[in-house]
Protein backbone atom coordinates (compact mmCIF):
# COMPACT_ATOMS: atom_id res chain seq x y z
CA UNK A 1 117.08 -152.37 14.30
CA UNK A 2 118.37 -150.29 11.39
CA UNK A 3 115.23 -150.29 8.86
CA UNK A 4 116.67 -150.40 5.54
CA UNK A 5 119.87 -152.40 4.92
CA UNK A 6 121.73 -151.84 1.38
CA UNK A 7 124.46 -154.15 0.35
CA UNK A 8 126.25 -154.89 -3.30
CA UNK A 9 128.53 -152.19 -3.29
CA UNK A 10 132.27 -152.98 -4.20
CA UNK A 11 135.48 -151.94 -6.19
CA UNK A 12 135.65 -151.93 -10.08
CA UNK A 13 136.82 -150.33 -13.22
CA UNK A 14 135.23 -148.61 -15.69
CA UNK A 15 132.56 -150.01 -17.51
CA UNK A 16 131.86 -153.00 -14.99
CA UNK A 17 128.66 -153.98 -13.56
CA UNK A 18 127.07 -153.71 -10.28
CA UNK A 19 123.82 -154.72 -8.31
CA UNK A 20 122.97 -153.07 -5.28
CA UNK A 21 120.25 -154.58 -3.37
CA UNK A 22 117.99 -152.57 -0.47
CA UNK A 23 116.20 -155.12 2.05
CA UNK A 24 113.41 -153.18 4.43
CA UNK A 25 114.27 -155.55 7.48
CA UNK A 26 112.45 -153.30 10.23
CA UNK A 27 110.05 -151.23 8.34
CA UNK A 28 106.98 -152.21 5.93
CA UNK A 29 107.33 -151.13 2.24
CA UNK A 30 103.83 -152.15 1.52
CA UNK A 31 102.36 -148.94 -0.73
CA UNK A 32 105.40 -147.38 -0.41
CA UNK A 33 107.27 -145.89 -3.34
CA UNK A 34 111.20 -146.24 -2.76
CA UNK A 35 114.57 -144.23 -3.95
CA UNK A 36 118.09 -144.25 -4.41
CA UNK A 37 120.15 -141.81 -3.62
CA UNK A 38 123.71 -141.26 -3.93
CA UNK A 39 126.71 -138.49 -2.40
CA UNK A 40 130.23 -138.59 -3.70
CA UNK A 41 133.08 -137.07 -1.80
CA UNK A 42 132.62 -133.23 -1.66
CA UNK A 43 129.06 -133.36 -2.84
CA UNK A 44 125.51 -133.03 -1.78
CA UNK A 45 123.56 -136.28 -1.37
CA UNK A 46 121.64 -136.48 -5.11
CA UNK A 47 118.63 -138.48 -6.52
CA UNK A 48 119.61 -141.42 -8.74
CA UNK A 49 116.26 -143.92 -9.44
CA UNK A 50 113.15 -144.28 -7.94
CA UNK A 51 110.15 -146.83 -8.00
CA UNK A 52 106.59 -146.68 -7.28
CA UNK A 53 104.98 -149.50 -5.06
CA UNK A 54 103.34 -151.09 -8.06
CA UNK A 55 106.25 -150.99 -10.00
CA UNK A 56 104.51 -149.80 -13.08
CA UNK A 57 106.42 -146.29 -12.76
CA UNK A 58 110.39 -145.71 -12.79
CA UNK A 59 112.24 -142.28 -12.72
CA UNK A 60 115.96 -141.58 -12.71
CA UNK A 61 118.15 -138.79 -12.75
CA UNK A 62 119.59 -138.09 -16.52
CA UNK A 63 123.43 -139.25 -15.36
CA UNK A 64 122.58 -142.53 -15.15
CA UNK A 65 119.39 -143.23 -17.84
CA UNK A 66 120.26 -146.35 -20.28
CA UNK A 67 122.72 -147.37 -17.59
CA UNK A 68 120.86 -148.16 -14.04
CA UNK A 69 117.65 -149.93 -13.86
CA UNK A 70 115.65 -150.00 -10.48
CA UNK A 71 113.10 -152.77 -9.95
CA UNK A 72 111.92 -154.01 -6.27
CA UNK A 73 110.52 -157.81 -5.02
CA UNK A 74 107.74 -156.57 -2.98
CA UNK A 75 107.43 -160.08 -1.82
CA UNK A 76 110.99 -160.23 -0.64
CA UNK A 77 110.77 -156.43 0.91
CA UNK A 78 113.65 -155.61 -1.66
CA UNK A 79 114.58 -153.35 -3.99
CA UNK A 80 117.58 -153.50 -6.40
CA UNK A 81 120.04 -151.10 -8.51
CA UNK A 82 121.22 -152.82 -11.52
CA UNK A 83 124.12 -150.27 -12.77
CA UNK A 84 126.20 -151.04 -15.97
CA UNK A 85 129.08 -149.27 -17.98
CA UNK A 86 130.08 -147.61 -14.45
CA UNK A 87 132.17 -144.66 -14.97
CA UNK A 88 134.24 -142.54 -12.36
CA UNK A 89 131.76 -140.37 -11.68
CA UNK A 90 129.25 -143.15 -10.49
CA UNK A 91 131.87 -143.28 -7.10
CA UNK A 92 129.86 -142.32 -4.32
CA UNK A 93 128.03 -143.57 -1.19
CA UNK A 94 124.95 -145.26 -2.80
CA UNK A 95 121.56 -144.74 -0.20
CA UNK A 96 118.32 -146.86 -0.39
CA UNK A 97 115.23 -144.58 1.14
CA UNK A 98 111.54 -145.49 1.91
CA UNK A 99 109.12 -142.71 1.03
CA UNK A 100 107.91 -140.61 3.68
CA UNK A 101 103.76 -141.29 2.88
CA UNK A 102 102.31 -144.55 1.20
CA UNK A 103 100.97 -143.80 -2.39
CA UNK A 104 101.37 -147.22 -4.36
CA UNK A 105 101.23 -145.54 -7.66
CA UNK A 106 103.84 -142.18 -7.06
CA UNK A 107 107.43 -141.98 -7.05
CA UNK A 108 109.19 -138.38 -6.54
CA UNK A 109 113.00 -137.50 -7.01
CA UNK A 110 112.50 -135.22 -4.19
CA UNK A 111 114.53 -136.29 -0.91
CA UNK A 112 112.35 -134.80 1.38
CA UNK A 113 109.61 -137.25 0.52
CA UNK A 114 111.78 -140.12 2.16
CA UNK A 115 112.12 -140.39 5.81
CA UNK A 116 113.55 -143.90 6.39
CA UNK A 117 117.18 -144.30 4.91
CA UNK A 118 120.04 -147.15 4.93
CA UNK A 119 123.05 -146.61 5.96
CA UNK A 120 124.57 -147.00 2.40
CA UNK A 121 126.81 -148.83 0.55
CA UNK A 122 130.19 -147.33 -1.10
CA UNK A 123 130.74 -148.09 -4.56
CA UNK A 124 134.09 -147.05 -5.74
CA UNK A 125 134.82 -146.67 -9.96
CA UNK A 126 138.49 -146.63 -11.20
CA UNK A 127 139.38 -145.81 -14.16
């Protein structure tokens, strides 16, 4: 039973919309802060957004500040990626990730504090 399933990903041009959504289907996300991470063709696997278990705290990496917004339904074991004015550069394999320890107020950009990933979800940008 794969543990995190992602799912929203899609074709579009520049400047479109997308919502990726991250359901925990095999795996409790209670106290857990969660991540997503993304790796483009050629390129390492990189931090985009992450939420703490409470929700009160957001981070996200500078390339995508103004334009993504992460938010979870702890009741609903799901966590979204709302990304607008999607450029090019946003074209990658987007990954949802459950942190490795439970600390309901913490989030880290680090990817060695997650241990349970999806299997991702390709978004593609044309310009």
């Amino acid at each position: 039973q794969v543990p995190l399933v992602e799912s929203g990903g899609g074709a579009v041009q520049a400047g479109g919309s997308l919502r990726l959504s991250c359901t925990a289907s095999g795996r409790t996300v209670v106290g857990y802060a969660m991540g997503w991470f993304r790796q483009a063709p050629g390129k390492e696997r990189e931090f985009v957004a992450a939420i703490t278990w409470n929700e009160g705290n957001t981070y996200y990496a500078d390339s995508v500040k103004g334009r993504f917004t992460i938010s979870r339904d702890n009741a609903e074991r799901t966590m979204y990626l709302q990304m607008g004015s999607l450029r090019p550069g946003d074209t990658a394999v987007y990954y949802c990730a459950r942190a490795r320890t439970p600390f309901p107020t913490h989030a880290t950009k680090a990817e060695m504090a997650y241990d349970e990933w999806g299997q991702g979800t390709r978004v593609s940008v044309s310009s």
